[in-house]
Structures are given as C-alpha cells and as structure tokens.
PDB file of N, CA and C in Angstrom:
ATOM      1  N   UNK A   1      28.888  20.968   3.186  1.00  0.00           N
ATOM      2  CA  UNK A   1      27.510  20.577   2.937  1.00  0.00           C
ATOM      3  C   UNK A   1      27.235  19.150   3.427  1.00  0.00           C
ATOM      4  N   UNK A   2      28.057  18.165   3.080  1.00  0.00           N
ATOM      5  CA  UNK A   2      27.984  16.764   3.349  1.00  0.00           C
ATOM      6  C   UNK A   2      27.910  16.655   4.964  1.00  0.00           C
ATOM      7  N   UNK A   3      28.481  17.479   6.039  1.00  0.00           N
ATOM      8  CA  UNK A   3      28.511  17.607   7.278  1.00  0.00           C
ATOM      9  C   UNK A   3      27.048  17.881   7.951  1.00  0.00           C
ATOM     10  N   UNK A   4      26.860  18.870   7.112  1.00  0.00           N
ATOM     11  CA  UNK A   4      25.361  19.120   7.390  1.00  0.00           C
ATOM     12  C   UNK A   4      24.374  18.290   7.282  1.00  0.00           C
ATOM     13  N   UNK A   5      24.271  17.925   6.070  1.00  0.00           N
ATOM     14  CA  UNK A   5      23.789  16.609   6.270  1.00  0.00           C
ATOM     15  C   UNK A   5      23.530  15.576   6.830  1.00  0.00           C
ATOM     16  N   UNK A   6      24.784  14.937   7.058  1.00  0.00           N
ATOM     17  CA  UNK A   6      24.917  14.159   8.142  1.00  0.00           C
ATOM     18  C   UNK A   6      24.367  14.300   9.685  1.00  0.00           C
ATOM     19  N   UNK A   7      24.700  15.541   9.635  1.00  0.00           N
ATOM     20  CA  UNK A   7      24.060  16.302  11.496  1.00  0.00           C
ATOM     21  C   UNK A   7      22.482  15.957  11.020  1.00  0.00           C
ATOM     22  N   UNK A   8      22.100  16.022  10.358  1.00  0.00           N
ATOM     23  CA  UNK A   8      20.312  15.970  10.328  1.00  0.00           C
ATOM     24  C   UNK A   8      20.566  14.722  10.334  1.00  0.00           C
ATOM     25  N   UNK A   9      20.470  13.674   9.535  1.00  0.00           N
ATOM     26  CA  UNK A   9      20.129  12.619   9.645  1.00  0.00           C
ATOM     27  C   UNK A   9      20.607  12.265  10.995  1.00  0.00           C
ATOM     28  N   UNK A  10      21.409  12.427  11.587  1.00  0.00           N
ATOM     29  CA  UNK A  10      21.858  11.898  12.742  1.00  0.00           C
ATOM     30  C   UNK A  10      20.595  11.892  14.063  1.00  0.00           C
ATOM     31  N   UNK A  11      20.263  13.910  13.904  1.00  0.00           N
ATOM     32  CA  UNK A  11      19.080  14.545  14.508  1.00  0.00           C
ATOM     33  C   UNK A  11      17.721  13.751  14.037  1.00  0.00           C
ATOM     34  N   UNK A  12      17.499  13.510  13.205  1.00  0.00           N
ATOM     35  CA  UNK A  12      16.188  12.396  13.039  1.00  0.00           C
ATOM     36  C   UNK A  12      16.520  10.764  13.499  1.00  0.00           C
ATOM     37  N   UNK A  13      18.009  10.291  13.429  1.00  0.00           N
ATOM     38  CA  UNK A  13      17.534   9.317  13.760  1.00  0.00           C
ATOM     39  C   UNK A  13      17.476   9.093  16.023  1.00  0.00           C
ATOM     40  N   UNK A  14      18.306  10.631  16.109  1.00  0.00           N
ATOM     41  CA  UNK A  14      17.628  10.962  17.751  1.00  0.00           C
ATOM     42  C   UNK A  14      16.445  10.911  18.141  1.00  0.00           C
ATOM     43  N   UNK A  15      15.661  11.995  17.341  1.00  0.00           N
ATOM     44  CA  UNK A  15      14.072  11.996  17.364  1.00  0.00           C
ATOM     45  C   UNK A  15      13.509  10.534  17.213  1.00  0.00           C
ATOM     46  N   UNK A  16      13.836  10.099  16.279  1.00  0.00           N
ATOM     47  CA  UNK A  16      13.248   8.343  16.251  1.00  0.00           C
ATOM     48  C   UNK A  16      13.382   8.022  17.571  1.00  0.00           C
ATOM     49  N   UNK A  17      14.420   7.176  18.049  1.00  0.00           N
ATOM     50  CA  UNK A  17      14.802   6.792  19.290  1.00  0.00           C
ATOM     51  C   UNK A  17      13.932   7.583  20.364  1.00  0.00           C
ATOM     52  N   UNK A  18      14.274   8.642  20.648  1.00  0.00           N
ATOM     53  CA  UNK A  18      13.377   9.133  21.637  1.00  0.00           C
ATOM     54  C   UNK A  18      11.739   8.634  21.618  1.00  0.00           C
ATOM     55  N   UNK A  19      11.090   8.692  20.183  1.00  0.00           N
ATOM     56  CA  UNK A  19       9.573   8.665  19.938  1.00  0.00           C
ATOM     57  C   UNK A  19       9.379   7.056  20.664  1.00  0.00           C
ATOM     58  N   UNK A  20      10.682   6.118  20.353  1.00  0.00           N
ATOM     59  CA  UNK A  20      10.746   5.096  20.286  1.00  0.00           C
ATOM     60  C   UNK A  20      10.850   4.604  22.095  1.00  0.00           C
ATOM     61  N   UNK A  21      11.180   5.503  22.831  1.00  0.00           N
ATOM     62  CA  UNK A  21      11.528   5.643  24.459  1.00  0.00           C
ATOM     63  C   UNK A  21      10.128   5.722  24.819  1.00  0.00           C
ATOM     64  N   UNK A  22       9.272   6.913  23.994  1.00  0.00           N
ATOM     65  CA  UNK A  22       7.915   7.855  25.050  1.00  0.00           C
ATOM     66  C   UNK A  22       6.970   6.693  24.594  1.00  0.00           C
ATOM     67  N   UNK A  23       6.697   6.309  23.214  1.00  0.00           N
ATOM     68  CA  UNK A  23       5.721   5.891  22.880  1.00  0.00           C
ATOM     69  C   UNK A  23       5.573   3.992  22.740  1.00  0.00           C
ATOM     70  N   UNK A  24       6.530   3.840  22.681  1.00  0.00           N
ATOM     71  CA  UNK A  24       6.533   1.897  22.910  1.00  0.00           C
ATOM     72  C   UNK A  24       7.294   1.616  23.608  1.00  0.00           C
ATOM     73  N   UNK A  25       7.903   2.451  24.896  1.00  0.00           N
ATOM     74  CA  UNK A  25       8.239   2.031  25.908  1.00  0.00           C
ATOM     75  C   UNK A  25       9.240   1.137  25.648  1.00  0.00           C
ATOM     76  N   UNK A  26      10.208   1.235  24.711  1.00  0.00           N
ATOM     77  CA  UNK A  26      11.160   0.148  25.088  1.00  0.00           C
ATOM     78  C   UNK A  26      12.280   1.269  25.925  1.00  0.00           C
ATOM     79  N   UNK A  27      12.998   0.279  27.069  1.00  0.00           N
ATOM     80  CA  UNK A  27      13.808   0.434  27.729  1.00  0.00           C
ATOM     81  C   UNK A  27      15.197  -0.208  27.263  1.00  0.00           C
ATOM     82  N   UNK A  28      15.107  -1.124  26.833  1.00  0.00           N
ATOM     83  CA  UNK A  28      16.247  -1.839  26.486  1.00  0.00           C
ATOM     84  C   UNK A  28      16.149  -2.866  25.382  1.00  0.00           C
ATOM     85  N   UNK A  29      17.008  -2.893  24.886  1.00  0.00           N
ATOM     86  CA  UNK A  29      17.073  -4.212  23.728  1.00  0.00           C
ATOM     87  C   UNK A  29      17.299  -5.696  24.215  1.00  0.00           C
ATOM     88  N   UNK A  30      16.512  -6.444  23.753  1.00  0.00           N
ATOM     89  CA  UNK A  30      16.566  -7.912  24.504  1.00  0.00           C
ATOM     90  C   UNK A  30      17.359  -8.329  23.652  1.00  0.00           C
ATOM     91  N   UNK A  31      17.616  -8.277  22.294  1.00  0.00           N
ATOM     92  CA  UNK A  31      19.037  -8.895  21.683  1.00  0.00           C
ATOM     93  C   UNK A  31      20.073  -7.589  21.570  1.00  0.00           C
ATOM     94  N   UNK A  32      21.069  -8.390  21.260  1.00  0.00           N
ATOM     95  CA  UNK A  32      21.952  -7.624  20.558  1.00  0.00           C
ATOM     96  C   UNK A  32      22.586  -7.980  19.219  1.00  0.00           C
ATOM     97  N   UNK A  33      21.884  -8.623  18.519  1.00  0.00           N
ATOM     98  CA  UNK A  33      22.251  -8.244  16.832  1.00  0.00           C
ATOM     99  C   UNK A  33      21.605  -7.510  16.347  1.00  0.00           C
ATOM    100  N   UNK A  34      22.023  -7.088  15.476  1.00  0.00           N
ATOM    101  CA  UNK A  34      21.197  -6.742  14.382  1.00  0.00           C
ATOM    102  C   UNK A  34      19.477  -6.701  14.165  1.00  0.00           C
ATOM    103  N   UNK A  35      19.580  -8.023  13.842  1.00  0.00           N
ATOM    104  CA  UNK A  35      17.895  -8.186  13.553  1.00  0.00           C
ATOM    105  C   UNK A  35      17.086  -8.366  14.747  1.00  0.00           C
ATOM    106  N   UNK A  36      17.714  -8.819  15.836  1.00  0.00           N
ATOM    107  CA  UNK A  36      17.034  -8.738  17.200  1.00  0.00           C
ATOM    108  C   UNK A  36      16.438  -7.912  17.752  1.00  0.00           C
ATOM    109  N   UNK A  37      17.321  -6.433  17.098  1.00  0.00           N
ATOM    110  CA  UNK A  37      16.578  -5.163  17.534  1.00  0.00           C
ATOM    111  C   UNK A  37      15.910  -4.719  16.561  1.00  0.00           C
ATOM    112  N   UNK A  38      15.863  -4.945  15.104  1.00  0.00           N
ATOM    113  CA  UNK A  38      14.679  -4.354  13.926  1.00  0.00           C
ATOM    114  C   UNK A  38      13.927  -5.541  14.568  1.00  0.00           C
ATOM    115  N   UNK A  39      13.821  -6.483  14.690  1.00  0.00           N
ATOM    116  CA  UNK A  39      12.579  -7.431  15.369  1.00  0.00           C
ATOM    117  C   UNK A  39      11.712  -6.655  15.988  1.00  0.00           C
ATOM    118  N   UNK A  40      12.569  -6.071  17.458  1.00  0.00           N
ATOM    119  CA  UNK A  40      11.983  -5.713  18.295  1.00  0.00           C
ATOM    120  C   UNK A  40      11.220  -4.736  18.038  1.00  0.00           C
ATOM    121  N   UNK A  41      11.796  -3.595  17.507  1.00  0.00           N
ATOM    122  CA  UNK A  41      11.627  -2.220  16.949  1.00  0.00           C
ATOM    123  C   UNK A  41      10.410  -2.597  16.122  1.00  0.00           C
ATOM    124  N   UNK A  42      10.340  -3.335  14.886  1.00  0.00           N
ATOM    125  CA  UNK A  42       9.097  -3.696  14.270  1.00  0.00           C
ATOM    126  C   UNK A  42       8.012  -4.064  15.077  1.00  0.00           C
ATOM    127  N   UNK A  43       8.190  -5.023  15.885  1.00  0.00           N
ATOM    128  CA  UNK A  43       6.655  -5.996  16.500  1.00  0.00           C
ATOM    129  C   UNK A  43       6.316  -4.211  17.250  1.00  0.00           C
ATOM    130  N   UNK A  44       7.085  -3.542  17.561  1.00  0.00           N
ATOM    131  CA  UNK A  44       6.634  -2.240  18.921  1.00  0.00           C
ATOM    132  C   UNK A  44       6.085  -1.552  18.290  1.00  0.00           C
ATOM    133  N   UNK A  45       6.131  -1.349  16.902  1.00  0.00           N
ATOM    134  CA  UNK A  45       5.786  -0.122  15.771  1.00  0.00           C
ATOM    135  C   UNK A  45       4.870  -0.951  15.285  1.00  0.00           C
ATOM    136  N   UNK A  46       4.551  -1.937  14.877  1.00  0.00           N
ATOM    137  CA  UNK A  46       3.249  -2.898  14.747  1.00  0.00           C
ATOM    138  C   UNK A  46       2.149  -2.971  15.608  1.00  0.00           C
ATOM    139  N   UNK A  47       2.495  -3.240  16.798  1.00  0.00           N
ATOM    140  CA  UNK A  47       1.547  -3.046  17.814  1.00  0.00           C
ATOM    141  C   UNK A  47       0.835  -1.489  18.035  1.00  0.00           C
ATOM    142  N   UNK A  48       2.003  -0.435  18.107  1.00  0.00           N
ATOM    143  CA  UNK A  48       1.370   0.461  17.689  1.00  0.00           C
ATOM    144  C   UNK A  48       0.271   0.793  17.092  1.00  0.00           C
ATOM    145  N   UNK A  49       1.080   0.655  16.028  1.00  0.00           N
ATOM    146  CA  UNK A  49      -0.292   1.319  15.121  1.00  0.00           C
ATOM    147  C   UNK A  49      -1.551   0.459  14.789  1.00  0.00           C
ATOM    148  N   UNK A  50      -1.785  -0.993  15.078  1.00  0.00           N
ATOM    149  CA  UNK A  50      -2.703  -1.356  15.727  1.00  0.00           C
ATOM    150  C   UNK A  50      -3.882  -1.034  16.854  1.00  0.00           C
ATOM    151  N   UNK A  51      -2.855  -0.698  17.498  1.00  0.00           N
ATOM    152  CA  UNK A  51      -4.010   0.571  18.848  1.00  0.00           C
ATOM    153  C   UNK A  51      -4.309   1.525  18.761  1.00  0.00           C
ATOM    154  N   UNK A  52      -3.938   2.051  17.424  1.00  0.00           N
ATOM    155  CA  UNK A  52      -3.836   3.492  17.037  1.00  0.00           C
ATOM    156  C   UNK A  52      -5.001   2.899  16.060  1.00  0.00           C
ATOM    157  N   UNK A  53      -5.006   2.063  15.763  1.00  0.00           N
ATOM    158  CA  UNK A  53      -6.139   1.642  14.408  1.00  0.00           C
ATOM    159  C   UNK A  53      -7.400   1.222  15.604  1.00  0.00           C
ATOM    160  N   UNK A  54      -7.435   0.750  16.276  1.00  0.00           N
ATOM    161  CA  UNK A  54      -8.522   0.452  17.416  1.00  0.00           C
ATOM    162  C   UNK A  54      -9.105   1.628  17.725  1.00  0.00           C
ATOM    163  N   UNK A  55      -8.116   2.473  18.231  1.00  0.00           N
ATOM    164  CA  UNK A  55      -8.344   3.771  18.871  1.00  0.00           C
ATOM    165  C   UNK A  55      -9.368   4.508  18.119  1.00  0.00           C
ATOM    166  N   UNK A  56      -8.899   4.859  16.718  1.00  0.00           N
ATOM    167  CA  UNK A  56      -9.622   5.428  15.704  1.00  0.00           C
ATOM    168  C   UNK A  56     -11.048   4.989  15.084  1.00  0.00           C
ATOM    169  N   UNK A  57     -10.605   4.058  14.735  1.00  0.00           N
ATOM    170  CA  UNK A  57     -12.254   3.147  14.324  1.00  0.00           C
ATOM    171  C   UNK A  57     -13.289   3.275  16.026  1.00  0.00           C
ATOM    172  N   UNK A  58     -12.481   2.642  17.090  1.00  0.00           N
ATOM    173  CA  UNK A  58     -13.501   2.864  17.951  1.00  0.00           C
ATOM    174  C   UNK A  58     -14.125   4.334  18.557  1.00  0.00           C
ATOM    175  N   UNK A  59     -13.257   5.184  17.808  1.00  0.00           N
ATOM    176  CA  UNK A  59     -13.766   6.540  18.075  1.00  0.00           C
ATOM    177  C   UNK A  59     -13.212   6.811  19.904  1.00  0.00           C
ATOM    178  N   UNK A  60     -12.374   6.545  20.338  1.00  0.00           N
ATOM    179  CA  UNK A  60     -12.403   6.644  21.405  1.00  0.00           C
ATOM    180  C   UNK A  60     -11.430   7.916  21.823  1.00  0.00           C
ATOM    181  N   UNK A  61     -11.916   9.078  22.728  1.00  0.00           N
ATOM    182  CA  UNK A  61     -11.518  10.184  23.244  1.00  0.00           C
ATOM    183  C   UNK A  61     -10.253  10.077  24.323  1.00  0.00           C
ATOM    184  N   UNK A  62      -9.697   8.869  24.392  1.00  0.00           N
ATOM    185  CA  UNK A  62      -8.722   8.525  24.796  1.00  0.00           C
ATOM    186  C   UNK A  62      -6.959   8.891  24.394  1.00  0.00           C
ATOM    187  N   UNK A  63      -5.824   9.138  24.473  1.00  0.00           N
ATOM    188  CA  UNK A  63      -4.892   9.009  24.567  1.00  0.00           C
ATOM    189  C   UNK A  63      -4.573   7.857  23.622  1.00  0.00           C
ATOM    190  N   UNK A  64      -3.401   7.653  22.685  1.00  0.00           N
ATOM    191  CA  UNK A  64      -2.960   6.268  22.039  1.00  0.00           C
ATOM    192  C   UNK A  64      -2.041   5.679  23.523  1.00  0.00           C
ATOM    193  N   UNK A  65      -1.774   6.643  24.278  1.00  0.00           N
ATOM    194  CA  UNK A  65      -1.044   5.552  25.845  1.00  0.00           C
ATOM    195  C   UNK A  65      -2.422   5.047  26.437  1.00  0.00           C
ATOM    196  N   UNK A  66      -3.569   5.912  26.456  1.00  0.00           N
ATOM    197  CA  UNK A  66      -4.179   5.696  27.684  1.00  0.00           C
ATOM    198  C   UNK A  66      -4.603   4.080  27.097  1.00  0.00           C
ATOM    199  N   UNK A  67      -4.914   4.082  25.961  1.00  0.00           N
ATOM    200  CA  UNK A  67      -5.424   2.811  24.504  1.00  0.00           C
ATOM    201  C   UNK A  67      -4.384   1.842  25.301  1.00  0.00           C
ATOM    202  N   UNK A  68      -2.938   2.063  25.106  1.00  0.00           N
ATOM    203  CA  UNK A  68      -2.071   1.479  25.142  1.00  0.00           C
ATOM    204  C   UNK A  68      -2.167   0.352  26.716  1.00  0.00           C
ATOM    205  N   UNK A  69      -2.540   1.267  27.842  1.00  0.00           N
ATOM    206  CA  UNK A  69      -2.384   1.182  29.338  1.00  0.00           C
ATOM    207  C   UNK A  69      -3.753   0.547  29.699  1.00  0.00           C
ATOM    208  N   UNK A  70      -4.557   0.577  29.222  1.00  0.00           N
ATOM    209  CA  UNK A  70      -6.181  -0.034  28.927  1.00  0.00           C
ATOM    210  C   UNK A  70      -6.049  -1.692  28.526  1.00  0.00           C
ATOM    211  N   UNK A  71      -5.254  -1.391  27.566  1.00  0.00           N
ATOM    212  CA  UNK A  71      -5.182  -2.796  27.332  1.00  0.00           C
ATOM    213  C   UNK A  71      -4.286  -4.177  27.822  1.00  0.00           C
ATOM    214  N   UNK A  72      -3.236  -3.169  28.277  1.00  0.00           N
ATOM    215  CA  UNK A  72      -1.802  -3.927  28.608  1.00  0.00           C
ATOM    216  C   UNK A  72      -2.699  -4.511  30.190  1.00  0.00           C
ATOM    217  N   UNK A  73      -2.900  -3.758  30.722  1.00  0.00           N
ATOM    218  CA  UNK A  73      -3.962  -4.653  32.252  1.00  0.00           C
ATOM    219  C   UNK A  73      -5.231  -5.082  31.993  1.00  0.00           C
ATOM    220  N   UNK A  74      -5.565  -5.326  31.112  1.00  0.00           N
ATOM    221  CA  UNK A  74      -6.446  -6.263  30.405  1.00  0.00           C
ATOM    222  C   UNK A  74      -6.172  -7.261  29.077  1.00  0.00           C
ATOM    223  N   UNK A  75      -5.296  -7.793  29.208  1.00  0.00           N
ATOM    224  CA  UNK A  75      -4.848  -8.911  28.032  1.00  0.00           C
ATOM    225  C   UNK A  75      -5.756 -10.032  28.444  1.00  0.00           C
ATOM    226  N   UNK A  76      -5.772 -10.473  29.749  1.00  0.00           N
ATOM    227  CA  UNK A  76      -6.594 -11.943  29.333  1.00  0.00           C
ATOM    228  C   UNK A  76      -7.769 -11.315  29.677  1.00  0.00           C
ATOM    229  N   UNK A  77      -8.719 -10.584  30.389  1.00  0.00           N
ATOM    230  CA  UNK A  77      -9.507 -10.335  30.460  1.00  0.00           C
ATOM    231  C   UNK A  77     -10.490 -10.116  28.877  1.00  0.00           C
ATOM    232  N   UNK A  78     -11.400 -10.541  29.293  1.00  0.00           N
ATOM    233  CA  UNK A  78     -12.693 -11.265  28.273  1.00  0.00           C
ATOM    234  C   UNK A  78     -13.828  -9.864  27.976  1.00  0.00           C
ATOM    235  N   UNK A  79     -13.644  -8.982  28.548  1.00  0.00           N
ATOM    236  CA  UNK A  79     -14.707  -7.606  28.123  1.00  0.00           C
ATOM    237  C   UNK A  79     -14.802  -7.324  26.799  1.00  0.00           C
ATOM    238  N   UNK A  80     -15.705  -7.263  26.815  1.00  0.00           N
ATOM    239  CA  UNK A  80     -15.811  -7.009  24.937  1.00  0.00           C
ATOM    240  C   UNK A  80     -15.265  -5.253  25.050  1.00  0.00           C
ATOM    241  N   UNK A  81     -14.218  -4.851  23.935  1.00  0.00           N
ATOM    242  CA  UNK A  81     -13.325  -3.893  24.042  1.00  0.00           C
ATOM    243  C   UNK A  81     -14.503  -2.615  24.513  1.00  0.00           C
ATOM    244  N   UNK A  82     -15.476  -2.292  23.883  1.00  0.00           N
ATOM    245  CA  UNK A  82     -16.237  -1.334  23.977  1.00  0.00           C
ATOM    246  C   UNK A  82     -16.624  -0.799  25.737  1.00  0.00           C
ATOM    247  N   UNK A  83     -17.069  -2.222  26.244  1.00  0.00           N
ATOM    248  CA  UNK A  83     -17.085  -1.745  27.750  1.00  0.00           C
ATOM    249  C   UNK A  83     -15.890  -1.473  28.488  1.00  0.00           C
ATOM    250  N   UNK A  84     -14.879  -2.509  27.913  1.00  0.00           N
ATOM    251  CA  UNK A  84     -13.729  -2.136  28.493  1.00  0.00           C
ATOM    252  C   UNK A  84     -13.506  -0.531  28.725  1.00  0.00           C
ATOM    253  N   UNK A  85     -13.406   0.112  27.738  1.00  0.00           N
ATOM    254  CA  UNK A  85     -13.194   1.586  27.438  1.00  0.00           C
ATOM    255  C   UNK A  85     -13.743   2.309  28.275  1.00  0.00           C
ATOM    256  N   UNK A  86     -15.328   1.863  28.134  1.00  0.00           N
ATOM    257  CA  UNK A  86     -15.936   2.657  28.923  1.00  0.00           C
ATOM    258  C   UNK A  86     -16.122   2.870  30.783  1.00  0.00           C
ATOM    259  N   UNK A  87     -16.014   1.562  30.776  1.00  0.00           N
ATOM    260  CA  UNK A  87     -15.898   1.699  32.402  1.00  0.00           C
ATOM    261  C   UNK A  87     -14.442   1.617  33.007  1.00  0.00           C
ATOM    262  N   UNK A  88     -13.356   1.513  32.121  1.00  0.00           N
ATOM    263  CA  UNK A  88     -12.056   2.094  33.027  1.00  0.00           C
ATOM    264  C   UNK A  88     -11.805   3.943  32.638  1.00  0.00           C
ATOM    265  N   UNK A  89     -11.606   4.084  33.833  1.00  0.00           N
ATOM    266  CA  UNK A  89     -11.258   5.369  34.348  1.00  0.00           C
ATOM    267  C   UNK A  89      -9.755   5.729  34.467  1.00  0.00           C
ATOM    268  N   UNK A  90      -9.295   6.411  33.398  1.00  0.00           N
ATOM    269  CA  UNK A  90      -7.593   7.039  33.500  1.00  0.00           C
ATOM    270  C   UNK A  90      -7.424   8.500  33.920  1.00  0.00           C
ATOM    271  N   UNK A  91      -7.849   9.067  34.555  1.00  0.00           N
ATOM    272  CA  UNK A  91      -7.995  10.728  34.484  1.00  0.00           C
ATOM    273  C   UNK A  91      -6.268  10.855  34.821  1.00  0.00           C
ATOM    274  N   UNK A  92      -5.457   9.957  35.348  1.00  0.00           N
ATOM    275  CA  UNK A  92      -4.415  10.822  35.769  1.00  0.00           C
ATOM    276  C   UNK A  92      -3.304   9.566  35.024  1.00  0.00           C
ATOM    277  N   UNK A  93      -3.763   9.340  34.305  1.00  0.00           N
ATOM    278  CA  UNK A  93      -2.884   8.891  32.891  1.00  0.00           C
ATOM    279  C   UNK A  93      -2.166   9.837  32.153  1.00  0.00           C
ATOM    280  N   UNK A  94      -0.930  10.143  32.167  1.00  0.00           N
ATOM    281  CA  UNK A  94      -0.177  11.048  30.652  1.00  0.00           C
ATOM    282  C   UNK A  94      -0.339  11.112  29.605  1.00  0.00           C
ATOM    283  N   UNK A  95      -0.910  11.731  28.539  1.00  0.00           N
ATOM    284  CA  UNK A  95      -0.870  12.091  27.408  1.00  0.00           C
ATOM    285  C   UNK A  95       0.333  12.259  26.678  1.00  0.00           C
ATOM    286  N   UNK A  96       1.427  11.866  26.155  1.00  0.00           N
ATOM    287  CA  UNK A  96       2.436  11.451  26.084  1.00  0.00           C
ATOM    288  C   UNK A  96       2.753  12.335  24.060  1.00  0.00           C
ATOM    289  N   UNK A  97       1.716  13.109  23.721  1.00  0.00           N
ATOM    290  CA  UNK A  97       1.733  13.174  22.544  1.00  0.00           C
ATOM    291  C   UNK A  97       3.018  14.432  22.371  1.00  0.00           C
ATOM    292  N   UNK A  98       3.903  14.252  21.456  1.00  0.00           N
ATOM    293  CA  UNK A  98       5.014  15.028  21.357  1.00  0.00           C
ATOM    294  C   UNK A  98       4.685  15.460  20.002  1.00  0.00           C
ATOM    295  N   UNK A  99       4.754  17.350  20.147  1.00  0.00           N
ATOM    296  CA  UNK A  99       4.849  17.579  18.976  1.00  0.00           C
ATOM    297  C   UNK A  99       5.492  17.822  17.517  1.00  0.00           C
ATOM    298  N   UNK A 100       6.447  17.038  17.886  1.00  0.00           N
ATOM    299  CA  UNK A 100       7.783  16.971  17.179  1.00  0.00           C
ATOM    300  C   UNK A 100       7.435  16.159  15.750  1.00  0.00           C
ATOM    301  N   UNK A 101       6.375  15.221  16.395  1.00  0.00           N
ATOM    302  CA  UNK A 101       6.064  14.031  15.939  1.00  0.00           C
ATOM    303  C   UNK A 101       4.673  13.659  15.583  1.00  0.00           C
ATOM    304  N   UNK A 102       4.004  14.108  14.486  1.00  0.00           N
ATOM    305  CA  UNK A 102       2.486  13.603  13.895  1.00  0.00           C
ATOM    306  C   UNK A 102       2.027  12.528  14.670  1.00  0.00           C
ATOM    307  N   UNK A 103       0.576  12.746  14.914  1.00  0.00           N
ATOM    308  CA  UNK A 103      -0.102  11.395  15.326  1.00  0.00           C
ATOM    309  C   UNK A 103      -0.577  10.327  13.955  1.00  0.00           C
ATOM    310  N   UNK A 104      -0.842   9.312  14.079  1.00  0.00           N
ATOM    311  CA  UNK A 104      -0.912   8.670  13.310  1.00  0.00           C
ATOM    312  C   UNK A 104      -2.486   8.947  12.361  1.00  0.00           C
ATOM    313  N   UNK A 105      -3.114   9.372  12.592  1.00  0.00           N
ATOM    314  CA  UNK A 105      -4.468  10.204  11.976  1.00  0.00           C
ATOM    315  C   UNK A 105      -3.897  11.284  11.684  1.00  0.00           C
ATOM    316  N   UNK A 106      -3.394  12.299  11.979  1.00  0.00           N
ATOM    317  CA  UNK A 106      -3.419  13.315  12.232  1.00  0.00           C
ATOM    318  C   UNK A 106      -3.518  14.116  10.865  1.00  0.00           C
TER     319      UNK A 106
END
C-alpha cells in the first residue's frame, strides 16, 4: 500500500513540473538551492495568477498564454491594458490549456 502511494505522489509531483514547463515557461532553475528554486517557482505561480486575475476581471476571450504573450512584448509600453488587448492580434498563438489541470476560474 505504502508503494502505491508513493507512485502517486511522485505522479502529481510530475504533473506539477510539467504544468510548471507549459504554463510559466520555466526552462531552467537560476539557483540551485533550495529556496532559489521555491523563489523562483513562487514569483512564476504569482505572476500567474495575476494574469489570470487580469484576464478574468477584464473579461477577455483570450488564452491565459495569449494574456501572458500580450504582455511580456509590452512591459514598458504605456497603452492603457484595454486597448492593448484589443488591437493586438494573436490568431496563431497556442492555447496551451491542459486538461489534466483546472483553469484557474474554472
């Protein structure tokens, strides 16, 4: 029984990692202790769901990547978010949503 166990938790903390590959894009760990990577792992899962909180309130028919990819080439840019949205065009942006894994509304 205890084996079994173990195999799941192991299997969720795969699924994590992976969600953690598709959806905040980390590639690699910039530290290697310990807290360097819950650092990292936190600020990525923070930011998240920040754009996921934008996304929602602004009602926008967008993707949480396309949210994500919208904004990342517009950081210094000064558009007030609303036009932003509206006048960039992603049609051949990925939808990246895995169903393994709840959206954050969902």
């Amino acid at each position: 029984m205890d084996a079994a166990n173990l195999y799941k938790k192991r299997w969720l903390i795969e699924l994590f990692f992976k969600w953690l590959k598709q959806h905040l894009k980390i590639k690699k760990f910039w530290g290697t202790t310990e807290n360097a990577v819950r650092i990292q792992i936190s600020v990525a899962i923070i930011t998240y769901c920040l754009v996921a909180i934008v996304q929602h309130d602004m009602k926008l028919k967008r993707s949480t990547y396309e949210v994500l990819q919208i904004l990342s080439i517009s950081l210094t840019d000064k558009t007030h978010l609303r036009d932003l949205f509206d006048k960039t065009n992603f049609n051949d942006v990925k939808d990246l949503n895995d169903p393994l894994i709840p959206g954050l509304f969902d």
